[in-house]
C-alpha atoms as a PDB file:
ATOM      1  CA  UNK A   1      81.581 103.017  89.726  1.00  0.00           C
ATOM      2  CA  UNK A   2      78.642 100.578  88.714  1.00  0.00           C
ATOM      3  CA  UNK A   3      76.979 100.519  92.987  1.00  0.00           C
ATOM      4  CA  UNK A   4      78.185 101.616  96.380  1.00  0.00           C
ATOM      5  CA  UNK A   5      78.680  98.179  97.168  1.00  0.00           C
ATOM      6  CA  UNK A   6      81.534  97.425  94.877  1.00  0.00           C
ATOM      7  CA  UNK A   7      83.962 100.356  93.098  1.00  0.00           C
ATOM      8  CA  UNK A   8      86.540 100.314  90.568  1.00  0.00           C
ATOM      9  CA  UNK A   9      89.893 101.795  90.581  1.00  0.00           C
ATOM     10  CA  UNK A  10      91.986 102.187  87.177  1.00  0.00           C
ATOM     11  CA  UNK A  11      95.996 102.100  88.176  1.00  0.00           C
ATOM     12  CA  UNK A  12      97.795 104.325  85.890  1.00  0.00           C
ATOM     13  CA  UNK A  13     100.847 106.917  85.832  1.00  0.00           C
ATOM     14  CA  UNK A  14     100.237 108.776  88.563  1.00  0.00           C
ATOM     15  CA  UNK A  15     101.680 108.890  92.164  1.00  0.00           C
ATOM     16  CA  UNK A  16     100.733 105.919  94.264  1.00  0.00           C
ATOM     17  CA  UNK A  17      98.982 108.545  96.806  1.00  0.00           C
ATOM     18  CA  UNK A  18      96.299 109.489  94.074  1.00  0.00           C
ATOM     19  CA  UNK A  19      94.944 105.737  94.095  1.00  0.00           C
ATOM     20  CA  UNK A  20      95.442 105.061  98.288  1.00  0.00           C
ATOM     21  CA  UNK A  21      93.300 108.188  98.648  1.00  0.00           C
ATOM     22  CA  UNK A  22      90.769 107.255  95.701  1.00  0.00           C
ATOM     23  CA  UNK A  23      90.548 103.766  97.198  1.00  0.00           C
ATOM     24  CA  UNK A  24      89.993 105.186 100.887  1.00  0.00           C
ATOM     25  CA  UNK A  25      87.333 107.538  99.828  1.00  0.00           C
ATOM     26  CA  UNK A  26      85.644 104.742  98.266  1.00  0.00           C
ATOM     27  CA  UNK A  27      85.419 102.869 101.430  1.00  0.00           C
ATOM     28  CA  UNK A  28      84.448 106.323 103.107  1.00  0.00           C
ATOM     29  CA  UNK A  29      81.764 106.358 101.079  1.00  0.00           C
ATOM     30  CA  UNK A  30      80.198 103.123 101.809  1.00  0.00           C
ATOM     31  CA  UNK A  31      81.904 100.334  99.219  1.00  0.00           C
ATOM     32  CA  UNK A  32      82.342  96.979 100.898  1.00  0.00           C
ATOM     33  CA  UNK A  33      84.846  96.201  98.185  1.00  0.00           C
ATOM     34  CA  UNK A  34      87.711  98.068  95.764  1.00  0.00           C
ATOM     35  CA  UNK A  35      89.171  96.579  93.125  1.00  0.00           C
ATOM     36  CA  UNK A  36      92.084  97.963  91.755  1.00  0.00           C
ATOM     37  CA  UNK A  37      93.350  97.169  88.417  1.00  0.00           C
ATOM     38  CA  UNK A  38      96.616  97.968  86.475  1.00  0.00           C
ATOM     39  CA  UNK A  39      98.506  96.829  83.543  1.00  0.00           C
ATOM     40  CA  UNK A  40     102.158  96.722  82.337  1.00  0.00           C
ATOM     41  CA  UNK A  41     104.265  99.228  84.697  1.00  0.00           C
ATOM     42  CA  UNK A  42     101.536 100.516  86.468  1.00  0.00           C
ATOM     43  CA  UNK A  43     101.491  97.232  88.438  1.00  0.00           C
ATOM     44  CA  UNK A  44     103.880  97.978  91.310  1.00  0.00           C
ATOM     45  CA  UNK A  45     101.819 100.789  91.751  1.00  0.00           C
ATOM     46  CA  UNK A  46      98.843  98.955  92.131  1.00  0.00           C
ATOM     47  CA  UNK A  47     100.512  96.461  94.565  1.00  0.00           C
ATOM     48  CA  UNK A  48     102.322  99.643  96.769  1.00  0.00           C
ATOM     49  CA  UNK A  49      98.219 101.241  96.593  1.00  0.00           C
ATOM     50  CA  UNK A  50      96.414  98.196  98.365  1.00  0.00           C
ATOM     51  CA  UNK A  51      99.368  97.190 100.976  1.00  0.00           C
ATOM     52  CA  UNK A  52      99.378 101.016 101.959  1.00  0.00           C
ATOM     53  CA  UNK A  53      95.731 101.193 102.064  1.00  0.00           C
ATOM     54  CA  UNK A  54      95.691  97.696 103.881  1.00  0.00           C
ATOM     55  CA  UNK A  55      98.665  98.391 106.531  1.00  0.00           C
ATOM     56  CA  UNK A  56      98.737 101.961 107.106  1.00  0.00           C
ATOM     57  CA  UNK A  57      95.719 103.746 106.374  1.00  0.00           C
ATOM     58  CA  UNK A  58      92.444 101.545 106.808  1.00  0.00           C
ATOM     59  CA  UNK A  59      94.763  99.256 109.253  1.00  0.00           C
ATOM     60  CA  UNK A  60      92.974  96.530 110.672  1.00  0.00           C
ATOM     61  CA  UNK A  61      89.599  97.137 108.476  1.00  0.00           C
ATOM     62  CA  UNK A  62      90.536  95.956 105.285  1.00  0.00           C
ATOM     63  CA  UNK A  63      91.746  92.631 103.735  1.00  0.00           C
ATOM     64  CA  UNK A  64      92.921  91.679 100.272  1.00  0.00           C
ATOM     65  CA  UNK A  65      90.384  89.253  99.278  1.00  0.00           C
ATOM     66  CA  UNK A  66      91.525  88.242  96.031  1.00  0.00           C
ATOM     67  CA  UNK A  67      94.525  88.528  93.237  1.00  0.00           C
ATOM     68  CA  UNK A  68      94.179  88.327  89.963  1.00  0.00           C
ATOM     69  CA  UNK A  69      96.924  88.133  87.098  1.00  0.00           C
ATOM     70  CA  UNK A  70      96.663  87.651  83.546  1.00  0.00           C
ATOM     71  CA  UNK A  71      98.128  89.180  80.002  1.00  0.00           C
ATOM     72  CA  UNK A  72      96.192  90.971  77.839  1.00  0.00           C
ATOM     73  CA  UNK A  73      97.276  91.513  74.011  1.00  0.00           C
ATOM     74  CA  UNK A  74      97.190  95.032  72.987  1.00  0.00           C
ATOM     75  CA  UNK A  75      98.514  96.559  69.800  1.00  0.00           C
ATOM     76  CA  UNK A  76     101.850  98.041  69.789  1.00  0.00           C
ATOM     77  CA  UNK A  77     103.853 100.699  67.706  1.00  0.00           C
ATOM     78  CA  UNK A  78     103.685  99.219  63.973  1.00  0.00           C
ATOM     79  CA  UNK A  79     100.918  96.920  64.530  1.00  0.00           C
ATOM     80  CA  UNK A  80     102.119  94.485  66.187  1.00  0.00           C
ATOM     81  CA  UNK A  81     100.545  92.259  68.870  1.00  0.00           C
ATOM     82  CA  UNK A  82     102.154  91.842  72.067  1.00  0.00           C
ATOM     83  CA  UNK A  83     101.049  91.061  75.669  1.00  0.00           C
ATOM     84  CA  UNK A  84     100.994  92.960  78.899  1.00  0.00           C
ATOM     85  CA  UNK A  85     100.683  91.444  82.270  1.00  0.00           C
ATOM     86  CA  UNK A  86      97.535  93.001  84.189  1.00  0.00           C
ATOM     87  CA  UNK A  87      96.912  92.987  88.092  1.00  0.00           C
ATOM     88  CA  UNK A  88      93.442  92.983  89.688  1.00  0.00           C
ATOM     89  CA  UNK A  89      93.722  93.399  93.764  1.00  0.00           C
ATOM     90  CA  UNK A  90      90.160  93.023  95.473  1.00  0.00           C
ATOM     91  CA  UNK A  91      90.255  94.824  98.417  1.00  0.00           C
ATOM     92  CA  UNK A  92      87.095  94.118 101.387  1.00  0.00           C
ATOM     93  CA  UNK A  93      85.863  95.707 104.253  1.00  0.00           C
ATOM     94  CA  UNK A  94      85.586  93.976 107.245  1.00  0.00           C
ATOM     95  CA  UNK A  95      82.796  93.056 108.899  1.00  0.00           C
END
């Protein structure tokens, strides 16, 4: 997490809670904005994270800014090449 300003939250295989918490203690702690970002299956999790944080837990203090989708290519079993869809949600604070 580079400043308080701005933190970074890495969507992976565990339960959606983990990442609503990480992402409200991260506004707890004085970030203005959380992005979360996930790849491959890890996206609906990602997507269930911020509307949960947005519409339950930080309800009425937090918008989502910005969404961001693209594929990155990663190397599979054998070698190959292939591409994996990626998520980025920007979640901000209020004013």
């Amino acid at each position: 997490m580079a400043s308080t300003q701005e933190a970074t939250i890495l969507v992976g295989k565990k339960p959606t809670t983990n990442y609503v918490i990480a992402t409200v203690m991260q506004f707890n702690q004085g970030s203005k904005r959380v992005t979360l970002k996930a790849r491959g299956g890890a996206i609906a999790r990602a997507v269930s994270a911020a509307i949960m944080v947005r519409d339950r837990f930080l309800q009425g203090q937090v918008d989502i800014k910005e969404t961001r989708i693209s594929s990155d290519r990663v190397q599979g079993q054998g070698g190959k090449d292939r591409n994996v869809a990626a998520i980025e949600i920007v979640l901000e604070k209020k004013q």
